[in-house]
C-alpha atoms as a PDB file:
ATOM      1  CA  UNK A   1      99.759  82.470 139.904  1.00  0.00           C
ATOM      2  CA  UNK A   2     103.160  81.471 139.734  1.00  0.00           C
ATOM      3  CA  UNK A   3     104.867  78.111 141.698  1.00  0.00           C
ATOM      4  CA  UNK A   4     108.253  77.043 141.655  1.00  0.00           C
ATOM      5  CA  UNK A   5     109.222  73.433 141.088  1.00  0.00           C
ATOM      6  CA  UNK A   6     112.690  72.044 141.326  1.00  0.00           C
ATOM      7  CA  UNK A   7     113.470  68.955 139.376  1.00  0.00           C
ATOM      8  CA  UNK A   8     117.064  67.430 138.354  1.00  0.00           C
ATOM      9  CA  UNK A   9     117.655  70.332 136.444  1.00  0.00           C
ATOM     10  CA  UNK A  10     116.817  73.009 139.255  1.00  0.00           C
ATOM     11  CA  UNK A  11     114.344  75.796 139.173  1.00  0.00           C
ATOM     12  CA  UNK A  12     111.705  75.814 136.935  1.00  0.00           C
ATOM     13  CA  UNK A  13     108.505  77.882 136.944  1.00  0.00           C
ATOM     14  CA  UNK A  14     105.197  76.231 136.621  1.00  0.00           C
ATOM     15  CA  UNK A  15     101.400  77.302 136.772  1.00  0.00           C
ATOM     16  CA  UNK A  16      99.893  76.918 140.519  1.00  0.00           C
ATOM     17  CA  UNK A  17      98.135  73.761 139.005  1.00  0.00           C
ATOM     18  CA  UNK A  18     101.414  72.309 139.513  1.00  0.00           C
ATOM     19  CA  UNK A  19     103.215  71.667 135.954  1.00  0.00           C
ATOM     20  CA  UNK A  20     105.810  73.512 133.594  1.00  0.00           C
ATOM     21  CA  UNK A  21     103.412  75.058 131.028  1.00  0.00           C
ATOM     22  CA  UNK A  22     104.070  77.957 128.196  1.00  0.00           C
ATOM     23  CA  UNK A  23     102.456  80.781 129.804  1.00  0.00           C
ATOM     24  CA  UNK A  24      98.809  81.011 128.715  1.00  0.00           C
ATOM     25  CA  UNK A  25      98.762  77.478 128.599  1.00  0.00           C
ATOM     26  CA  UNK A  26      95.913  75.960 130.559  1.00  0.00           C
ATOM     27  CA  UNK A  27      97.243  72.411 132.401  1.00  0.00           C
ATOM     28  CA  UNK A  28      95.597  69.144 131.418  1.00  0.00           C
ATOM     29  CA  UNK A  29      94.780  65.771 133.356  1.00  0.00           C
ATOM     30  CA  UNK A  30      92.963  62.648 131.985  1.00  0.00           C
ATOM     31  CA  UNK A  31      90.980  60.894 134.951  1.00  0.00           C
ATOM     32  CA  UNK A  32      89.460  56.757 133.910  1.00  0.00           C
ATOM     33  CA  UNK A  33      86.621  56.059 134.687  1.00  0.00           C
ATOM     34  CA  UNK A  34      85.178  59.322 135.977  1.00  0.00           C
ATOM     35  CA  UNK A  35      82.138  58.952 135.335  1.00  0.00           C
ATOM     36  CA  UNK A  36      81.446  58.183 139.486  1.00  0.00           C
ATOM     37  CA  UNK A  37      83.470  57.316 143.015  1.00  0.00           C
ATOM     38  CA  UNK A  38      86.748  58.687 143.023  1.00  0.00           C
ATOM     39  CA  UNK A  39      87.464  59.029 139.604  1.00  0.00           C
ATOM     40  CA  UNK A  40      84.283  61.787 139.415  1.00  0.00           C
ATOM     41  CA  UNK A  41      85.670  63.274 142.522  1.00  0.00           C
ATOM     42  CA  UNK A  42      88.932  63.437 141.217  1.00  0.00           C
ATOM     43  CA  UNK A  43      88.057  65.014 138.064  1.00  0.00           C
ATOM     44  CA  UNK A  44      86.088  67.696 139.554  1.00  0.00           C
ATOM     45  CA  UNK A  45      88.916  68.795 142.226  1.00  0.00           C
ATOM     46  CA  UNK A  46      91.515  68.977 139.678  1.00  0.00           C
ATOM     47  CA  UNK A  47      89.462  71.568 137.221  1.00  0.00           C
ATOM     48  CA  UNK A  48      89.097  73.465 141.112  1.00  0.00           C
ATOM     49  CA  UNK A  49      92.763  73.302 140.452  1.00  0.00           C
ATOM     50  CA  UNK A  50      93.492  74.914 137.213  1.00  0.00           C
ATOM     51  CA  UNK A  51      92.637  71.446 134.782  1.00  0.00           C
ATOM     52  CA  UNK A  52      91.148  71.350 131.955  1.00  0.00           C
ATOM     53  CA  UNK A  53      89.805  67.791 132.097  1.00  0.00           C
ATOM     54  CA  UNK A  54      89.333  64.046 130.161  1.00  0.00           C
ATOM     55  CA  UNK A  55      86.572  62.214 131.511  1.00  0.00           C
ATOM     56  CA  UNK A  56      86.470  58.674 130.527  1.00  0.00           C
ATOM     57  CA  UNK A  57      83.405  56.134 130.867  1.00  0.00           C
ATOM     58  CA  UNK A  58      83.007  52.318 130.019  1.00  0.00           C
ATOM     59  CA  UNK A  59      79.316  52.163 130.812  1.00  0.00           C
ATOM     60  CA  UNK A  60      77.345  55.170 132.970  1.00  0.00           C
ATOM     61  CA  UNK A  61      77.432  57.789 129.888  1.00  0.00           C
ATOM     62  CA  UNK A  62      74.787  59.799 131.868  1.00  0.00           C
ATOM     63  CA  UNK A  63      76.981  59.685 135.237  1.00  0.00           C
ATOM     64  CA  UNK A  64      80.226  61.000 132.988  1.00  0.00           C
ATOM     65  CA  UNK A  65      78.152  63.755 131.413  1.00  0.00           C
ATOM     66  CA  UNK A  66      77.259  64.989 134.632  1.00  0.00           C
ATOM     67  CA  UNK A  67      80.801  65.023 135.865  1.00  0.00           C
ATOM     68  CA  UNK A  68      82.356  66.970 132.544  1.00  0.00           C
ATOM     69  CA  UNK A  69      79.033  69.359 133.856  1.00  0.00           C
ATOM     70  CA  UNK A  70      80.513  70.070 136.930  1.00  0.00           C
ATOM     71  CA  UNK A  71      83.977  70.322 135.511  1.00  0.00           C
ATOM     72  CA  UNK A  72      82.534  73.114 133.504  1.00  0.00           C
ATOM     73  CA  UNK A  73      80.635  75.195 136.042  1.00  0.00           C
ATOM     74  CA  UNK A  74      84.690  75.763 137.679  1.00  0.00           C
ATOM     75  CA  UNK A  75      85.268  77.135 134.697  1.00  0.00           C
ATOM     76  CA  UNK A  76      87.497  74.698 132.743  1.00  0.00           C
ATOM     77  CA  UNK A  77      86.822  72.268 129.848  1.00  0.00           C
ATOM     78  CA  UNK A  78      85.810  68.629 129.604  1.00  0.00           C
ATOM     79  CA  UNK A  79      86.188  66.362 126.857  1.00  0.00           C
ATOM     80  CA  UNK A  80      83.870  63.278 127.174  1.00  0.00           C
ATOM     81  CA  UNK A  81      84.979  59.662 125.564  1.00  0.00           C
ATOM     82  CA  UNK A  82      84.045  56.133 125.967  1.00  0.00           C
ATOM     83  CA  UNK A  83      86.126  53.050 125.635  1.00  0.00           C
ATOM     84  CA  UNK A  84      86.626  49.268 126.944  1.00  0.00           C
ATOM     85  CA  UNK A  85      90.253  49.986 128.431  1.00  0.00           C
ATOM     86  CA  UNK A  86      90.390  46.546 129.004  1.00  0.00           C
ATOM     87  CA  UNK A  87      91.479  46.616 124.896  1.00  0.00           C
ATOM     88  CA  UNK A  88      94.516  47.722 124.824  1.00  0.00           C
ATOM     89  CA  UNK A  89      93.697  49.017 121.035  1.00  0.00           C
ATOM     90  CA  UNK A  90      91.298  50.973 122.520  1.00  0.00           C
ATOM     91  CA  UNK A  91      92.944  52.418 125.461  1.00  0.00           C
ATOM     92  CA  UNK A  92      95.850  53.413 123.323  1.00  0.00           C
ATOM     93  CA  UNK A  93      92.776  55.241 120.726  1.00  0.00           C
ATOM     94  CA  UNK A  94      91.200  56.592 124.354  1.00  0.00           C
ATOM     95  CA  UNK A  95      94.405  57.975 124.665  1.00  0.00           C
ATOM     96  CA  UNK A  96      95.198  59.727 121.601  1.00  0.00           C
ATOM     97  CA  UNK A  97      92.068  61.042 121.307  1.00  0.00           C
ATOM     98  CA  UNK A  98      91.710  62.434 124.469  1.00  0.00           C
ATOM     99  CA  UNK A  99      95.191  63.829 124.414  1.00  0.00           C
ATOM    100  CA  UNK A 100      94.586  65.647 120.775  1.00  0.00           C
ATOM    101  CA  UNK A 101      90.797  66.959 121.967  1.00  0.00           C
ATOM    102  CA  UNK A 102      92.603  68.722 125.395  1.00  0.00           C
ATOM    103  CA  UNK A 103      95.239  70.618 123.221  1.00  0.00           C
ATOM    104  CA  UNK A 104      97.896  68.369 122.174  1.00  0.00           C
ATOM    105  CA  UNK A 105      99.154  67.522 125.440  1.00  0.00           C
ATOM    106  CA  UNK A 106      99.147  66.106 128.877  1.00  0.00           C
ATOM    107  CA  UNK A 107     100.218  66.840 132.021  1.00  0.00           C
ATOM    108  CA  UNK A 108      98.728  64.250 134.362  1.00  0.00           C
ATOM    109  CA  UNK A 109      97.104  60.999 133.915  1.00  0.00           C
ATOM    110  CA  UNK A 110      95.288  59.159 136.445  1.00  0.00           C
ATOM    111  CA  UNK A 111      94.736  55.190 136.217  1.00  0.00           C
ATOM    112  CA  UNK A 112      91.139  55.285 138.473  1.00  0.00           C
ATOM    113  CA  UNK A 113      89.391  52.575 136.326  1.00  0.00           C
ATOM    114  CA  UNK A 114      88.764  49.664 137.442  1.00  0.00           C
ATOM    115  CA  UNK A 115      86.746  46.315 138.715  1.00  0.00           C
ATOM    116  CA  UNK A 116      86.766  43.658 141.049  1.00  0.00           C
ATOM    117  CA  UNK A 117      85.778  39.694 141.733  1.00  0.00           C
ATOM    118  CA  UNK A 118      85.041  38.329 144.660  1.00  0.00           C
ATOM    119  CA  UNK A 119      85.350  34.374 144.184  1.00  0.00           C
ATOM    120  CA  UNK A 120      86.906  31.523 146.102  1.00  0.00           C
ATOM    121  CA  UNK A 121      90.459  30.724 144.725  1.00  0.00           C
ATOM    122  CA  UNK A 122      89.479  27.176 143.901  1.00  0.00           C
ATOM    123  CA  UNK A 123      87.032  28.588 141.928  1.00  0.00           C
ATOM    124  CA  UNK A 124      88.694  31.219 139.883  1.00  0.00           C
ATOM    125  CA  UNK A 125      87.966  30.974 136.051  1.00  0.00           C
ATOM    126  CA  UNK A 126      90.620  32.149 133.838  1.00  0.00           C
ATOM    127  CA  UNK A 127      88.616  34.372 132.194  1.00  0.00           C
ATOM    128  CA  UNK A 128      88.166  35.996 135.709  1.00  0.00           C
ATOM    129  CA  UNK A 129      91.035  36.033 136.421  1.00  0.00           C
ATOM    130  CA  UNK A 130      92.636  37.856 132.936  1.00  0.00           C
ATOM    131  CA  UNK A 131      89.140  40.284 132.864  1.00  0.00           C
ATOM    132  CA  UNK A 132      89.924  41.781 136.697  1.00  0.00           C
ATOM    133  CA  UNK A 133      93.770  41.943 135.623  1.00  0.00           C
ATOM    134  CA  UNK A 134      93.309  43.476 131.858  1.00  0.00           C
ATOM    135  CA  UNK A 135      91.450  46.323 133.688  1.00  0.00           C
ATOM    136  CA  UNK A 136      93.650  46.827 136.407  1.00  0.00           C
ATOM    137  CA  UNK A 137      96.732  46.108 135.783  1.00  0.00           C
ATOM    138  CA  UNK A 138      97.079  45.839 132.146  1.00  0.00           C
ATOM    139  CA  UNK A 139      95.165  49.150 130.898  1.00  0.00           C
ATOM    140  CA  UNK A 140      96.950  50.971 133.869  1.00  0.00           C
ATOM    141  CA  UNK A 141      99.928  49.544 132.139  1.00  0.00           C
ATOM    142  CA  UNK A 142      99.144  50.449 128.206  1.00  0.00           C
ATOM    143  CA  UNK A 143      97.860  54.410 129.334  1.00  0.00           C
ATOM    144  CA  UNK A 144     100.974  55.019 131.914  1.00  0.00           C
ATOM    145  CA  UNK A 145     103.533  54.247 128.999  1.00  0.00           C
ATOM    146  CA  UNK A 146     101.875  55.962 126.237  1.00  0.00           C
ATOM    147  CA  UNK A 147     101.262  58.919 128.732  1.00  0.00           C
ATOM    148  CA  UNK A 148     104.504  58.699 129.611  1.00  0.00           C
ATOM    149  CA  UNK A 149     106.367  58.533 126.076  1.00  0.00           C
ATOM    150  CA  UNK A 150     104.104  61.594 125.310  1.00  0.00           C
ATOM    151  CA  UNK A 151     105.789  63.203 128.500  1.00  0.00           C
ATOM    152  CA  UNK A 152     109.681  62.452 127.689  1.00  0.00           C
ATOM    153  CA  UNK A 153     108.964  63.432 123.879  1.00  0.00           C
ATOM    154  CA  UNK A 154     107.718  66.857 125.149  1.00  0.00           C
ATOM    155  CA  UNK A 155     110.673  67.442 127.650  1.00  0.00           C
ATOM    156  CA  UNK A 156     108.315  69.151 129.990  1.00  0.00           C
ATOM    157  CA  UNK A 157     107.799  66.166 133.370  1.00  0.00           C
ATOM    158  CA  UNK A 158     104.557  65.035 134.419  1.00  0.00           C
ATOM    159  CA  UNK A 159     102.672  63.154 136.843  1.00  0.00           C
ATOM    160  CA  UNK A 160     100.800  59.780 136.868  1.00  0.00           C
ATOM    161  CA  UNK A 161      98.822  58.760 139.343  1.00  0.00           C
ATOM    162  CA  UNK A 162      97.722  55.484 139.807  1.00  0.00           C
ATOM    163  CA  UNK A 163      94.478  54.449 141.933  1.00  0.00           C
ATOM    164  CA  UNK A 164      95.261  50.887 143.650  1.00  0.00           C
ATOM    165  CA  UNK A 165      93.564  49.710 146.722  1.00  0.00           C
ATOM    166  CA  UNK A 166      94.793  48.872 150.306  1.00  0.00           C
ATOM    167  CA  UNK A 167      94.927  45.199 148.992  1.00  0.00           C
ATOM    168  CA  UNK A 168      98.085  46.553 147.149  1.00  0.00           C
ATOM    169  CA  UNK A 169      99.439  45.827 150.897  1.00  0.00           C
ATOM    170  CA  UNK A 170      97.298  43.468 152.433  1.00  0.00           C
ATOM    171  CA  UNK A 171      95.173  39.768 151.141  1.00  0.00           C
ATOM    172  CA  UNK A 172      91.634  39.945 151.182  1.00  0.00           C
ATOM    173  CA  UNK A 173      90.106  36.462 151.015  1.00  0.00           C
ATOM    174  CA  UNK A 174      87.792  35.412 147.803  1.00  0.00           C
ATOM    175  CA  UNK A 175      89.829  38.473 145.559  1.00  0.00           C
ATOM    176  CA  UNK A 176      92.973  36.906 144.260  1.00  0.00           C
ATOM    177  CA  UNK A 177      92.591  38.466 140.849  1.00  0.00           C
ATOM    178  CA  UNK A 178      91.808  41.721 142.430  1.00  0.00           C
ATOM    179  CA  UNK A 179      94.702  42.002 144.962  1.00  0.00           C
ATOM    180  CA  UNK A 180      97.031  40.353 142.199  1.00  0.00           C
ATOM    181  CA  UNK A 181      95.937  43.443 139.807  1.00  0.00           C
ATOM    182  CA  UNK A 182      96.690  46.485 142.565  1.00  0.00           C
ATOM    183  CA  UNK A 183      99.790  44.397 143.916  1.00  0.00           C
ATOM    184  CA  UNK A 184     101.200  44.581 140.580  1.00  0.00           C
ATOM    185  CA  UNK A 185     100.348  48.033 139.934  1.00  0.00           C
ATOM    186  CA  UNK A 186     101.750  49.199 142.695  1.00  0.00           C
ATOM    187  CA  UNK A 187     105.222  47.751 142.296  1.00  0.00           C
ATOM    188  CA  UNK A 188     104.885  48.651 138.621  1.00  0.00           C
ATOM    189  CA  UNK A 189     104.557  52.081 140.322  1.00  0.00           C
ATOM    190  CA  UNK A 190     107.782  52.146 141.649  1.00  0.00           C
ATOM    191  CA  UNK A 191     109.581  50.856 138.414  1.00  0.00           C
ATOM    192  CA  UNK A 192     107.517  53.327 136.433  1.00  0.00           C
ATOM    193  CA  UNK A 193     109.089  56.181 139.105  1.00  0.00           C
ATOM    194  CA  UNK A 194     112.717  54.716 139.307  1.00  0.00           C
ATOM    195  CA  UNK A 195     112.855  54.993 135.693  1.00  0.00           C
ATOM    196  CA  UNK A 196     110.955  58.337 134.685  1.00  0.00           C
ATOM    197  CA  UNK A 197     112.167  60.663 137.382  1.00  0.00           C
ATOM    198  CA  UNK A 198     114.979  61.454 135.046  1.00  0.00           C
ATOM    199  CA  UNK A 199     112.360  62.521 133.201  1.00  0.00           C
ATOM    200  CA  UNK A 200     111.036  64.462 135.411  1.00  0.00           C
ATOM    201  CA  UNK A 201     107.690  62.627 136.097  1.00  0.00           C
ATOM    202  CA  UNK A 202     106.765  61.813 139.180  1.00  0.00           C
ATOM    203  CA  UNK A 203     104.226  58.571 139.614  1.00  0.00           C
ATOM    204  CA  UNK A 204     102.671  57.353 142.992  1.00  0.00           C
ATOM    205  CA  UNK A 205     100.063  55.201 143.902  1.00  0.00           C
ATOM    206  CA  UNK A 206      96.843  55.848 146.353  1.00  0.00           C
ATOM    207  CA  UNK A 207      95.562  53.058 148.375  1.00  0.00           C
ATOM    208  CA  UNK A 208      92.235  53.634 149.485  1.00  0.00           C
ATOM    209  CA  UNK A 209      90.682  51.552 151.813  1.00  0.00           C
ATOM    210  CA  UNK A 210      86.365  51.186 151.971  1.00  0.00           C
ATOM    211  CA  UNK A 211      85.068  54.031 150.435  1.00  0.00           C
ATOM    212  CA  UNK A 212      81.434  55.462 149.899  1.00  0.00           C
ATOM    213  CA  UNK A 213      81.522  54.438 146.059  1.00  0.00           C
ATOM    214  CA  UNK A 214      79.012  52.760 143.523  1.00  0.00           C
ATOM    215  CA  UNK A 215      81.679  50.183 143.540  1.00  0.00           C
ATOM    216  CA  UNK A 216      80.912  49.563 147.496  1.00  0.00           C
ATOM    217  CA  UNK A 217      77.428  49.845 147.141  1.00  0.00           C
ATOM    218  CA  UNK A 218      77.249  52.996 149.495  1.00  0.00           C
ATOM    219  CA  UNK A 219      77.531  55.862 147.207  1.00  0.00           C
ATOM    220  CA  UNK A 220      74.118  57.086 148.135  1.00  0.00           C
ATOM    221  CA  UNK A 221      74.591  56.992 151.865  1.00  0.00           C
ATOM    222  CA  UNK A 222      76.464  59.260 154.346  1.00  0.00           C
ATOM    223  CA  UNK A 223      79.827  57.996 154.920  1.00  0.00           C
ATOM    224  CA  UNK A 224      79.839  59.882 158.399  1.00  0.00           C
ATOM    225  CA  UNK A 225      76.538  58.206 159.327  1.00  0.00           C
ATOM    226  CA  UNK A 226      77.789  54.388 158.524  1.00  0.00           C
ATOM    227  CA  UNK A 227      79.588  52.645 161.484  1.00  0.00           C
ATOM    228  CA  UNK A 228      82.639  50.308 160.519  1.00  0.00           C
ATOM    229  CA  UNK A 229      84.063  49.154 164.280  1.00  0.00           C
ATOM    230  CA  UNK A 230      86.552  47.406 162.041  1.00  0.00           C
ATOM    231  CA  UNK A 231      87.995  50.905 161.084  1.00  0.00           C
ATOM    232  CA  UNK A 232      89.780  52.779 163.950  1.00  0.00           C
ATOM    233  CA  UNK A 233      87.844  56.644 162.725  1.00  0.00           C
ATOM    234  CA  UNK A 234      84.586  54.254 163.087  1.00  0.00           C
ATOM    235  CA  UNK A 235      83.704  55.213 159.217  1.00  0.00           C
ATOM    236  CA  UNK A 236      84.365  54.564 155.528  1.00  0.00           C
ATOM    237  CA  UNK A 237      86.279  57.301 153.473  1.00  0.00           C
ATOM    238  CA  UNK A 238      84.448  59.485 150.988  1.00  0.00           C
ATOM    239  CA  UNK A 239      85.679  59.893 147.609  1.00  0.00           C
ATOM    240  CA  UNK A 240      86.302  63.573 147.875  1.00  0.00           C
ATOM    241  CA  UNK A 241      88.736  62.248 149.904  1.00  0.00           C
ATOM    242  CA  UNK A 242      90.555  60.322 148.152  1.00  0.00           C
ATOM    243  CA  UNK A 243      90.681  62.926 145.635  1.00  0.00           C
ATOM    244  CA  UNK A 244      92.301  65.533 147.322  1.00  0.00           C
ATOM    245  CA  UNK A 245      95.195  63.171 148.426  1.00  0.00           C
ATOM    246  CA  UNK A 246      95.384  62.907 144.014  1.00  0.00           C
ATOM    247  CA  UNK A 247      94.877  66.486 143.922  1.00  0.00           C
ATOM    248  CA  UNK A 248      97.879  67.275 145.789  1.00  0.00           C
ATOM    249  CA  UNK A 249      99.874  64.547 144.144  1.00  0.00           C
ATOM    250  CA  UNK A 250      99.435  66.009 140.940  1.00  0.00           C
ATOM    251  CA  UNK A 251     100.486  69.356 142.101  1.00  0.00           C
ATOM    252  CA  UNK A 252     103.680  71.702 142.014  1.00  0.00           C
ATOM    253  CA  UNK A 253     103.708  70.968 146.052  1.00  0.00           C
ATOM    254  CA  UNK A 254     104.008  67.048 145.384  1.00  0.00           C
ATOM    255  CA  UNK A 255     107.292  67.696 143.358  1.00  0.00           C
ATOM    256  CA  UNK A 256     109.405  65.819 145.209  1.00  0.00           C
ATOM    257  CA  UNK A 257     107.353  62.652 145.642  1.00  0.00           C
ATOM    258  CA  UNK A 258     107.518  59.917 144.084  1.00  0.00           C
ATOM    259  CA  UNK A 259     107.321  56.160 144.188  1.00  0.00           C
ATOM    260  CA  UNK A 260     104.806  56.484 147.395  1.00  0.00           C
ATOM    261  CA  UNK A 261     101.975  54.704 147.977  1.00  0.00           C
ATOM    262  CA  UNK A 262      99.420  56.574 150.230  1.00  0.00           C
ATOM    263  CA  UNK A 263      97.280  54.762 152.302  1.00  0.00           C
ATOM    264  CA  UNK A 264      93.762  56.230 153.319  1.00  0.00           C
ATOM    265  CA  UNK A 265      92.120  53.676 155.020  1.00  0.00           C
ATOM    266  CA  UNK A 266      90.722  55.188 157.891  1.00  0.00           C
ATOM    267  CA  UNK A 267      93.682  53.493 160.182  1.00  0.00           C
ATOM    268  CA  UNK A 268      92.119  50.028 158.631  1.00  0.00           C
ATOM    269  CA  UNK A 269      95.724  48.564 158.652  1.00  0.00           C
ATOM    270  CA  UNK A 270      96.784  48.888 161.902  1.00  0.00           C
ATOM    271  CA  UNK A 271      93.959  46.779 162.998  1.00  0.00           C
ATOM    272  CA  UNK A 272      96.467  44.354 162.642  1.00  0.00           C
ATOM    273  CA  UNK A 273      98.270  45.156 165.622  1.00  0.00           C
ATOM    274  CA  UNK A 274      95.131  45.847 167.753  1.00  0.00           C
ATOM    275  CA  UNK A 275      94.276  41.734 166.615  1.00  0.00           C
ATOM    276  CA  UNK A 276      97.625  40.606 167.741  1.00  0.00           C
ATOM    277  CA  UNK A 277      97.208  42.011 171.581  1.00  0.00           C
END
């Protein structure tokens, strides 16, 4: 299947998985941290859409081989590596490695990886404070531009997708570090997209708000079943989600998007207003 997909130099035809490819070219994607949460959900719906996949994992080997499983049983390939992307050595290796092991190139890269603090600001060590912001802000930073010079060297667009938080928008209290980390990533989204959509990539953010992760604790419960009152749909989100929202982002349909950040929070930020009657 055929899609159409107009960039800056009009009409150009692309696979239905939503970049220009030589024909009998399968489309790649690299996913962080996929071994659970969103990034596993993520991987999985983009080899429902045509990917051949890059599964990364810092820790859970067993929870990454069991995503690059499912990849499979859609029908499309998964290449398995490990690295500390907080080293930006080894995120650029992660990179290059994954990249040559797919086929020689990439097509979309998602920044999902990532970790969190939650300490009082008088009490924020330094070493907290550069280990939450090496792994999400700086490694987001080191893959995005080496994805991205891979990109304008082939001549062929691309997508990057980068997983921040809805503390990209909003404080949360005893998380400096944290909402420092996806407040920076998400302007450096919209520099990254002012500058490459000559390029023809397109790179967005997506702002999730509680999710049922292993992050959150709740990965083994029902989403539907826990109540949040705090959340106007009375729920946290589930990572399949959050991963369709990517999904369509790094498809021929999202062409003409870019520098977005997309909220799913459930309606968690207009609670604001609700507070203020």
């Amino acid at each position: 299947m055929v899609a159409k997909l107009y960039g800056r130099g009009g009409e150009t035809r692309v696979s239905a998985a939503g970049r220009r490819v030589r024909p009998g070219r399968v489309p790649t994607a690299i996913v962080t941290g996929s071994d659970s949460g969103i990034g596993k959900a993520t991987a999985v719906a983009l080899a429902r859409r045509g990917f051949d996949v890059g599964v990364t994992w810092h820790s859970d080997q067993a929870g990454a081989e069991g995503t690059a499983a499912e990849i499979r049983e859609e029908g499309r390939r998964a290449e398995v590596f490990q690295a500390d992307l907080s080293d930006p050595a080894a995120a650029r290796k992660l990179l290059d490695e994954l990249i040559g092991a797919l086929g020689g190139e990439l097509d979309v890269l998602v920044n999902n990886a990532g970790t969190g603090a939650s300490t009082p600001f008088l009490e924020v060590t330094l070493e907290e404070w550069r280990g939450v912001l090496d792994l999400d802000l700086t490694a987001p930073f080191v893959l995005a531009q080496e994805a991205a010079r891979r990109m304008v060297a082939r001549g062929a667009g691309g997508r990057i997708i980068n997983v921040t938080s809805v503390h990209e928008h909003v404080p949360l209290a005893g998380s400096s570090a944290y909402c420092a980390a996806k407040g920076g990533l998400g302007l450096l989204t919209k520099v990254m997209a002012l500058e490459l959509a000559e390029h023809g990539i397109t790179v967005n953010a997506v702002a999730p708000g509680e999710i049922a992760t292993p992050m959150t604790g709740a990965h083994e419960q029902n989403p539907a079943r826990l109540e949040r009152p705090s959340i106007p749909l009375g729920r946290p989100g589930d990572a399949h989600e959050i991963a369709a929202a990517i999904a369509f982002l790094a498809s021929a349909e999202a062409s003409y998007v870019t520098g977005e950040s997309f909220v799913i929070d459930g309606g968690l930020l207009l609670m604001a207003a609700v507070r203020n009657q």
